[in-house]
PDB file of N, CA and C in Angstrom:
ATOM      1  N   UNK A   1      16.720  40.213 -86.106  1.00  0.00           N
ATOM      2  CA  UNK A   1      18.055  40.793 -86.180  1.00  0.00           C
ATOM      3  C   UNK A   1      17.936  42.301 -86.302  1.00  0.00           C
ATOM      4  N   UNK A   2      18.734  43.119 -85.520  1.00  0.00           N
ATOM      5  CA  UNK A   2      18.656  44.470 -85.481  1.00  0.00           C
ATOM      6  C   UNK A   2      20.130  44.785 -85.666  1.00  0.00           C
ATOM      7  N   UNK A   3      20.421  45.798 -86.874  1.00  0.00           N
ATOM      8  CA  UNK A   3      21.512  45.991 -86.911  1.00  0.00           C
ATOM      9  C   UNK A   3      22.265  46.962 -86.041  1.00  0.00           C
ATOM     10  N   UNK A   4      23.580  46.984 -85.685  1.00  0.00           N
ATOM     11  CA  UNK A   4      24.125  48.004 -84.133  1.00  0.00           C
ATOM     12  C   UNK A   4      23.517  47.782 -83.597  1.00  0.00           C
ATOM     13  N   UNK A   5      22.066  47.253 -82.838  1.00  0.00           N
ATOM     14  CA  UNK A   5      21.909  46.872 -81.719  1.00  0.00           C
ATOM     15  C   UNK A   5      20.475  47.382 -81.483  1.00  0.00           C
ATOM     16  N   UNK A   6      20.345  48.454 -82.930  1.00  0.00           N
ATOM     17  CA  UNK A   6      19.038  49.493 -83.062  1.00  0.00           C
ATOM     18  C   UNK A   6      17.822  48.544 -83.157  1.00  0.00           C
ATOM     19  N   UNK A   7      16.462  48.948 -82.354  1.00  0.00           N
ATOM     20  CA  UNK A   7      15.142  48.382 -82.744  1.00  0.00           C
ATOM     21  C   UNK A   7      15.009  49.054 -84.223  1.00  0.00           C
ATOM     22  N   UNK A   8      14.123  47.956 -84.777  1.00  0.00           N
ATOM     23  CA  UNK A   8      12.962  48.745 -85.880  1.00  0.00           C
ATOM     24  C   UNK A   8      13.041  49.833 -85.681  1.00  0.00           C
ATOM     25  N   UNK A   9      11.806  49.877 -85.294  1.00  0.00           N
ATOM     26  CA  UNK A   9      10.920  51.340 -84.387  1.00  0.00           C
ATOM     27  C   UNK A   9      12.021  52.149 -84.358  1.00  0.00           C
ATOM     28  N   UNK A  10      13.044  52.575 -83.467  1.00  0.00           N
ATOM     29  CA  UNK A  10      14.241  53.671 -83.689  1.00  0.00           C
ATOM     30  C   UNK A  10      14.713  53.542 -84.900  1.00  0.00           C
ATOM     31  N   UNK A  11      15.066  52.780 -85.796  1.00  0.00           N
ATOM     32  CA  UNK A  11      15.730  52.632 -87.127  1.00  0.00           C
ATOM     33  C   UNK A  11      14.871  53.710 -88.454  1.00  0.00           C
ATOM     34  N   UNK A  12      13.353  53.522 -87.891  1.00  0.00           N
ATOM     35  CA  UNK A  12      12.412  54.266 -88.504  1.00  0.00           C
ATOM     36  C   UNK A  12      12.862  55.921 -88.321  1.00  0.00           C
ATOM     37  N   UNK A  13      12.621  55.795 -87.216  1.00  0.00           N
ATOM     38  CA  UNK A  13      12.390  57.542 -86.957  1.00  0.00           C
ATOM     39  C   UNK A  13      13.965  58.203 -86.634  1.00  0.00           C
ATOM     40  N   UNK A  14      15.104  57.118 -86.805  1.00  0.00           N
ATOM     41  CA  UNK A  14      16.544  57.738 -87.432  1.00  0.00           C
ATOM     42  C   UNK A  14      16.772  58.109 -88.965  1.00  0.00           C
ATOM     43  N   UNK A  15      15.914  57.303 -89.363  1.00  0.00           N
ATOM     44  CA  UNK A  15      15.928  57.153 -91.368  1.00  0.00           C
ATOM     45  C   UNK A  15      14.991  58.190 -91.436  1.00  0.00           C
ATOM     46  N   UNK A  16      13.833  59.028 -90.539  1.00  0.00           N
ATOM     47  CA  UNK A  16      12.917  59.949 -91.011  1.00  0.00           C
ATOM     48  C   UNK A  16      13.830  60.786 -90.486  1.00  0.00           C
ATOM     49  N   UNK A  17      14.514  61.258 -89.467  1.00  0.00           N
ATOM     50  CA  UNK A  17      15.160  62.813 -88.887  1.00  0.00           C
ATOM     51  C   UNK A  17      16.531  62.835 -90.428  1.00  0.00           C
ATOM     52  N   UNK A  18      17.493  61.849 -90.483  1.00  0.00           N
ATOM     53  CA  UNK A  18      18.333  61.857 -91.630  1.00  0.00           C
ATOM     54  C   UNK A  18      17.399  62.493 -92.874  1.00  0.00           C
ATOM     55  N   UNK A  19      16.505  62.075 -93.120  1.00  0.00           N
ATOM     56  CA  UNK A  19      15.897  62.483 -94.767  1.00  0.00           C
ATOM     57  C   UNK A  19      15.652  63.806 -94.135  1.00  0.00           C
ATOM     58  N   UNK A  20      15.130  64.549 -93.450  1.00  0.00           N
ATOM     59  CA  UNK A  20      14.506  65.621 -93.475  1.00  0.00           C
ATOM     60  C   UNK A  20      15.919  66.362 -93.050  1.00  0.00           C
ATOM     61  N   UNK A  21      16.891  66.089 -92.636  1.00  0.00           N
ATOM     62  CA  UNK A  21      18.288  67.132 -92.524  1.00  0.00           C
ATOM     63  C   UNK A  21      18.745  66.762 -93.474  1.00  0.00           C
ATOM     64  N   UNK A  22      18.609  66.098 -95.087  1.00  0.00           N
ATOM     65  CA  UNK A  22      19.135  66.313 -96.462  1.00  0.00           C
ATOM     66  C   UNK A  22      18.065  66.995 -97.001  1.00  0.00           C
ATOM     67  N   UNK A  23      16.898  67.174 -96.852  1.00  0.00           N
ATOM     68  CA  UNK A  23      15.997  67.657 -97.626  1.00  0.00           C
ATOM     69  C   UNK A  23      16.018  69.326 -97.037  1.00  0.00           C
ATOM     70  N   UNK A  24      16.700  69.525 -95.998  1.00  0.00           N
ATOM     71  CA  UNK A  24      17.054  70.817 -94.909  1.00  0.00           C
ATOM     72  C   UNK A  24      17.647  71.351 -95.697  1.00  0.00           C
ATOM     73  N   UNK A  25      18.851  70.616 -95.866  1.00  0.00           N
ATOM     74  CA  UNK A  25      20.314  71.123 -97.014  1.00  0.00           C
ATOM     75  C   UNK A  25      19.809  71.228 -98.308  1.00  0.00           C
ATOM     76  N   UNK A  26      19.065  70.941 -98.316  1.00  0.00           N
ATOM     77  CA  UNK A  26      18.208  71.332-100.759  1.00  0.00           C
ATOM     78  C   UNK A  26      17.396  72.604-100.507  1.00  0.00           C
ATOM     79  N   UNK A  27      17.559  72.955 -99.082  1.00  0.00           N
ATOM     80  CA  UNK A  27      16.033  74.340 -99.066  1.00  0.00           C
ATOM     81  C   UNK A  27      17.335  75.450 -99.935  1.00  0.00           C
ATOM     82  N   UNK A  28      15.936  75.985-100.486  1.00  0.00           N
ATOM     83  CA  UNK A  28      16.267  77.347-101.086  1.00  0.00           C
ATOM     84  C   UNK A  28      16.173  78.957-100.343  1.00  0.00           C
ATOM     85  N   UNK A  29      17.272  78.850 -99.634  1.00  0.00           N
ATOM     86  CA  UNK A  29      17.044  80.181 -98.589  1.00  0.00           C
ATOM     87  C   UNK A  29      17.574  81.905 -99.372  1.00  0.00           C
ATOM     88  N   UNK A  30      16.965  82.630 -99.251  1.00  0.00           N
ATOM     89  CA  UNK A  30      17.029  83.704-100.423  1.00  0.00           C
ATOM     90  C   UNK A  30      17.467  84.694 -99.241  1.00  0.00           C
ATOM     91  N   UNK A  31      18.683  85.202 -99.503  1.00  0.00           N
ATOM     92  CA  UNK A  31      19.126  86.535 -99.175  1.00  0.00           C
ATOM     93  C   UNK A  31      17.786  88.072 -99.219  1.00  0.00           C
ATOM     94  N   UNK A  32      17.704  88.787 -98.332  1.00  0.00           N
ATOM     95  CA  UNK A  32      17.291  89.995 -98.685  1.00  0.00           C
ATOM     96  C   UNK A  32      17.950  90.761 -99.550  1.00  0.00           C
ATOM     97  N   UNK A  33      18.167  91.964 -99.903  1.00  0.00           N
ATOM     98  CA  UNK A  33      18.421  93.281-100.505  1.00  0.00           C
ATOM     99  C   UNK A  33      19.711  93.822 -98.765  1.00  0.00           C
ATOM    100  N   UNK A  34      18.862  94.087 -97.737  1.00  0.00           N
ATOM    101  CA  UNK A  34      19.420  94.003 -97.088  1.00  0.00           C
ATOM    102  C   UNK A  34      20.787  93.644 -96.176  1.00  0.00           C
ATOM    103  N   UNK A  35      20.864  92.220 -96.448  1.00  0.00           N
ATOM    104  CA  UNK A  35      22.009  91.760 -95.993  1.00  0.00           C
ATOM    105  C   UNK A  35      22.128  91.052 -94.843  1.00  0.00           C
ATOM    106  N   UNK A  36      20.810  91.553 -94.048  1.00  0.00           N
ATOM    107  CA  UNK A  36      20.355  90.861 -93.190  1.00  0.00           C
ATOM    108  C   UNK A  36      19.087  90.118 -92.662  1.00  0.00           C
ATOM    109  N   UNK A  37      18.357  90.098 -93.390  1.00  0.00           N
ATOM    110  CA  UNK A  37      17.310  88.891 -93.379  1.00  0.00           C
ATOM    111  C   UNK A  37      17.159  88.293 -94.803  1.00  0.00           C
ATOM    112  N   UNK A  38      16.581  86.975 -94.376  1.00  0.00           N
ATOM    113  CA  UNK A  38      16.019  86.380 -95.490  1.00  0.00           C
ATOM    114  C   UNK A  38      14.910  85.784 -95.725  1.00  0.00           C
ATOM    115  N   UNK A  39      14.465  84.797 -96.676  1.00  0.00           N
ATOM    116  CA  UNK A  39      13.110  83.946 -96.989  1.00  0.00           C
ATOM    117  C   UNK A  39      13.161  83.067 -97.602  1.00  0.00           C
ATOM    118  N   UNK A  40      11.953  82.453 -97.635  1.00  0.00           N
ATOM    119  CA  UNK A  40      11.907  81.136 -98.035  1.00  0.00           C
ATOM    120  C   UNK A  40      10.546  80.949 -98.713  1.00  0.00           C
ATOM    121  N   UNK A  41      10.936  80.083 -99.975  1.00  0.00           N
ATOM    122  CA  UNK A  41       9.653  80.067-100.260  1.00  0.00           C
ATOM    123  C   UNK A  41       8.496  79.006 -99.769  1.00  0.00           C
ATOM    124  N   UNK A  42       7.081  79.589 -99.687  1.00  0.00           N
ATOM    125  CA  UNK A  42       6.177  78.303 -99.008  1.00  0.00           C
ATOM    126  C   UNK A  42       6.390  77.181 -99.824  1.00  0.00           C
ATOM    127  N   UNK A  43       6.220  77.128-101.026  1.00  0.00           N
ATOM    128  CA  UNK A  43       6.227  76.358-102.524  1.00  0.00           C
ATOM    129  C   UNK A  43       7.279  75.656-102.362  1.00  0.00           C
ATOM    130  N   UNK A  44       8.359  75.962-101.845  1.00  0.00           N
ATOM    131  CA  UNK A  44       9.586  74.753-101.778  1.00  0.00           C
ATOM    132  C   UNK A  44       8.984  73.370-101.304  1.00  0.00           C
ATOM    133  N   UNK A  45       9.376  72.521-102.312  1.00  0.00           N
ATOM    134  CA  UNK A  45       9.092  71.340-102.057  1.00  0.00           C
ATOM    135  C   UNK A  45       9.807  70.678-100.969  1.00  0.00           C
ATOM    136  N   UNK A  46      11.339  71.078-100.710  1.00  0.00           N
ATOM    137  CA  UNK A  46      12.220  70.529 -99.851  1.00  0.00           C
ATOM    138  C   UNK A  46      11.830  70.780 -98.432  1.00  0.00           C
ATOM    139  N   UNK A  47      11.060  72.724 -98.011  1.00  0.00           N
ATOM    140  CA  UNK A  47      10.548  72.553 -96.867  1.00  0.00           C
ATOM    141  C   UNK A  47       9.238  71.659 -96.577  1.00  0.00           C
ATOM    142  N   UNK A  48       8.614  71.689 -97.702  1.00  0.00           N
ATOM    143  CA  UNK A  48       7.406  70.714 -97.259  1.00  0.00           C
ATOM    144  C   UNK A  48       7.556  69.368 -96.688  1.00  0.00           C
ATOM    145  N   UNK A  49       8.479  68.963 -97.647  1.00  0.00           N
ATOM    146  CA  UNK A  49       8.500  67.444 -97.137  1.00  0.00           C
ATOM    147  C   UNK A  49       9.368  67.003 -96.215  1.00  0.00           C
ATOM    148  N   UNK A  50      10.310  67.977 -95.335  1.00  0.00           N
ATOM    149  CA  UNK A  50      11.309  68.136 -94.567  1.00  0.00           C
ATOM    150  C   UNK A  50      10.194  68.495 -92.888  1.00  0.00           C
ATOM    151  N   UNK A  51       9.235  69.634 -93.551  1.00  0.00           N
ATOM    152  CA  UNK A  51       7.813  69.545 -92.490  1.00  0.00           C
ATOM    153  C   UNK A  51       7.259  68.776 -92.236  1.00  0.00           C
ATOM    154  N   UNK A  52       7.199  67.793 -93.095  1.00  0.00           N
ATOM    155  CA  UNK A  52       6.324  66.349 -93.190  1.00  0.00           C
ATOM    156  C   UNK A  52       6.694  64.772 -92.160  1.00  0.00           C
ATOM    157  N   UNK A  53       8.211  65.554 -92.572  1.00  0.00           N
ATOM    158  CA  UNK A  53       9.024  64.468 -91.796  1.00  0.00           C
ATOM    159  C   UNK A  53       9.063  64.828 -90.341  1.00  0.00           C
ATOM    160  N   UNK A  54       9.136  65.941 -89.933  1.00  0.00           N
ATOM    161  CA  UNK A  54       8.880  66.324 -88.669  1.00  0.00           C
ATOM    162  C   UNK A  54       8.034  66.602 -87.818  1.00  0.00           C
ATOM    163  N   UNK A  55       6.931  66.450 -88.570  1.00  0.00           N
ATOM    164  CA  UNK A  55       5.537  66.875 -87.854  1.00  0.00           C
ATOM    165  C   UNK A  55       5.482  68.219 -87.553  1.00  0.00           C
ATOM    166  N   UNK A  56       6.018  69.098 -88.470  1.00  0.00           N
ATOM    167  CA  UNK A  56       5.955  70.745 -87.811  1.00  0.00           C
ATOM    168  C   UNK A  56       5.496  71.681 -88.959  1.00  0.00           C
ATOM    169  N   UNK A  57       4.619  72.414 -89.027  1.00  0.00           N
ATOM    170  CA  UNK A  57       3.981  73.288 -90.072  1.00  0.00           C
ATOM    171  C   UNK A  57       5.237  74.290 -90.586  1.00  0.00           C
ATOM    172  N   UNK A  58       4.298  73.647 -91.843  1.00  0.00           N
ATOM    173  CA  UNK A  58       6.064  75.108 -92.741  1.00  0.00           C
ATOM    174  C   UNK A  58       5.857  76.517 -92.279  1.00  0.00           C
ATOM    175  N   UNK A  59       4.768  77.175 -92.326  1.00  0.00           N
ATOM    176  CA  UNK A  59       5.137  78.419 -91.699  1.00  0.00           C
ATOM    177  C   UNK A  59       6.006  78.893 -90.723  1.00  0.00           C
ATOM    178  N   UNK A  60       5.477  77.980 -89.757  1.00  0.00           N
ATOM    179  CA  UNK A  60       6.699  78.393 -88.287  1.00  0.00           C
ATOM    180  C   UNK A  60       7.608  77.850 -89.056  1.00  0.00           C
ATOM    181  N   UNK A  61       8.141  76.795 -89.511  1.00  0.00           N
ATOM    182  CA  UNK A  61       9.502  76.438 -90.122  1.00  0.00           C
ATOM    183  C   UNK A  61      10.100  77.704 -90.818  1.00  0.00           C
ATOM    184  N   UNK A  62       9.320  78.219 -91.462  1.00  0.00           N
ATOM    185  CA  UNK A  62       9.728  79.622 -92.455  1.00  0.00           C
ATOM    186  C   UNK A  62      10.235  80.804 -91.401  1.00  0.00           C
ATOM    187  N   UNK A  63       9.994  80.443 -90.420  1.00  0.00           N
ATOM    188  CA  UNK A  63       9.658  81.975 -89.583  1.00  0.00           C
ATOM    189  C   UNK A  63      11.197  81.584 -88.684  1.00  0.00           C
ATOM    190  N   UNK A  64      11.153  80.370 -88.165  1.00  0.00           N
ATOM    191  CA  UNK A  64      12.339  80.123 -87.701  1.00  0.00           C
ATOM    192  C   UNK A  64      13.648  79.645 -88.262  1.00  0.00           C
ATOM    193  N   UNK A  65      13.640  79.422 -89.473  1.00  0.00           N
ATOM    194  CA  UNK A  65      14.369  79.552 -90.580  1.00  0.00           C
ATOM    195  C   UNK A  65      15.293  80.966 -91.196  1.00  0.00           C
ATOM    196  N   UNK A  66      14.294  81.496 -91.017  1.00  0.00           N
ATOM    197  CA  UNK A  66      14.625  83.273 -91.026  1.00  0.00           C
ATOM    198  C   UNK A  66      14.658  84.552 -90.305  1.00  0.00           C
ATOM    199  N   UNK A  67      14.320  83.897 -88.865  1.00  0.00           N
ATOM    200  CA  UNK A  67      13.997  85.106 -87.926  1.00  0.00           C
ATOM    201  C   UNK A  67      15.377  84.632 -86.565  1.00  0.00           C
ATOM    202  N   UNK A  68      15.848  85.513 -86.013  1.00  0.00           N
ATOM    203  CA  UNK A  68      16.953  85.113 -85.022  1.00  0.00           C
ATOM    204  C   UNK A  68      16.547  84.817 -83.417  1.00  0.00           C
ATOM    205  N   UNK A  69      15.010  85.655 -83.541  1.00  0.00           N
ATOM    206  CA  UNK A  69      14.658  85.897 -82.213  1.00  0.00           C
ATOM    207  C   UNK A  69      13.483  84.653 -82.241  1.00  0.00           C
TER     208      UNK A  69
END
């Protein structure tokens, strides 16, 4: 039985993209002085395990998190 019609297998990796866009929304994104850039810390637990879920290294996450270009 698959519920809506979803396999397993997709049910998995819908329940991993959902956790890592709530664990997105807990990041701690820090304003500059500026006004216009910001940061993030590596140490956030929320980007780590939000990286984890995605298969993508926190740095670039940090970089595209905070950079426009």
């Amino acid at each position: 039985f698959h519920p809506a019609g979803v396999k397993e297998s997709h049910q998995s990796a819908i329940f991993r993209i959902v956790a890592a866009i709530l664990h997105l929304g807990n990041l701690q994104i820090h304003a500059e002085r500026d006004g216009e850039s910001c940061s993030v810390s590596g140490e956030d637990k929320h980007l780590s395990r939000f990286c984890s879920l995605l298969g993508v290294e926190p740095g670039q996450m940090e970089r595209w998190l905070c950079h426009r270009k």
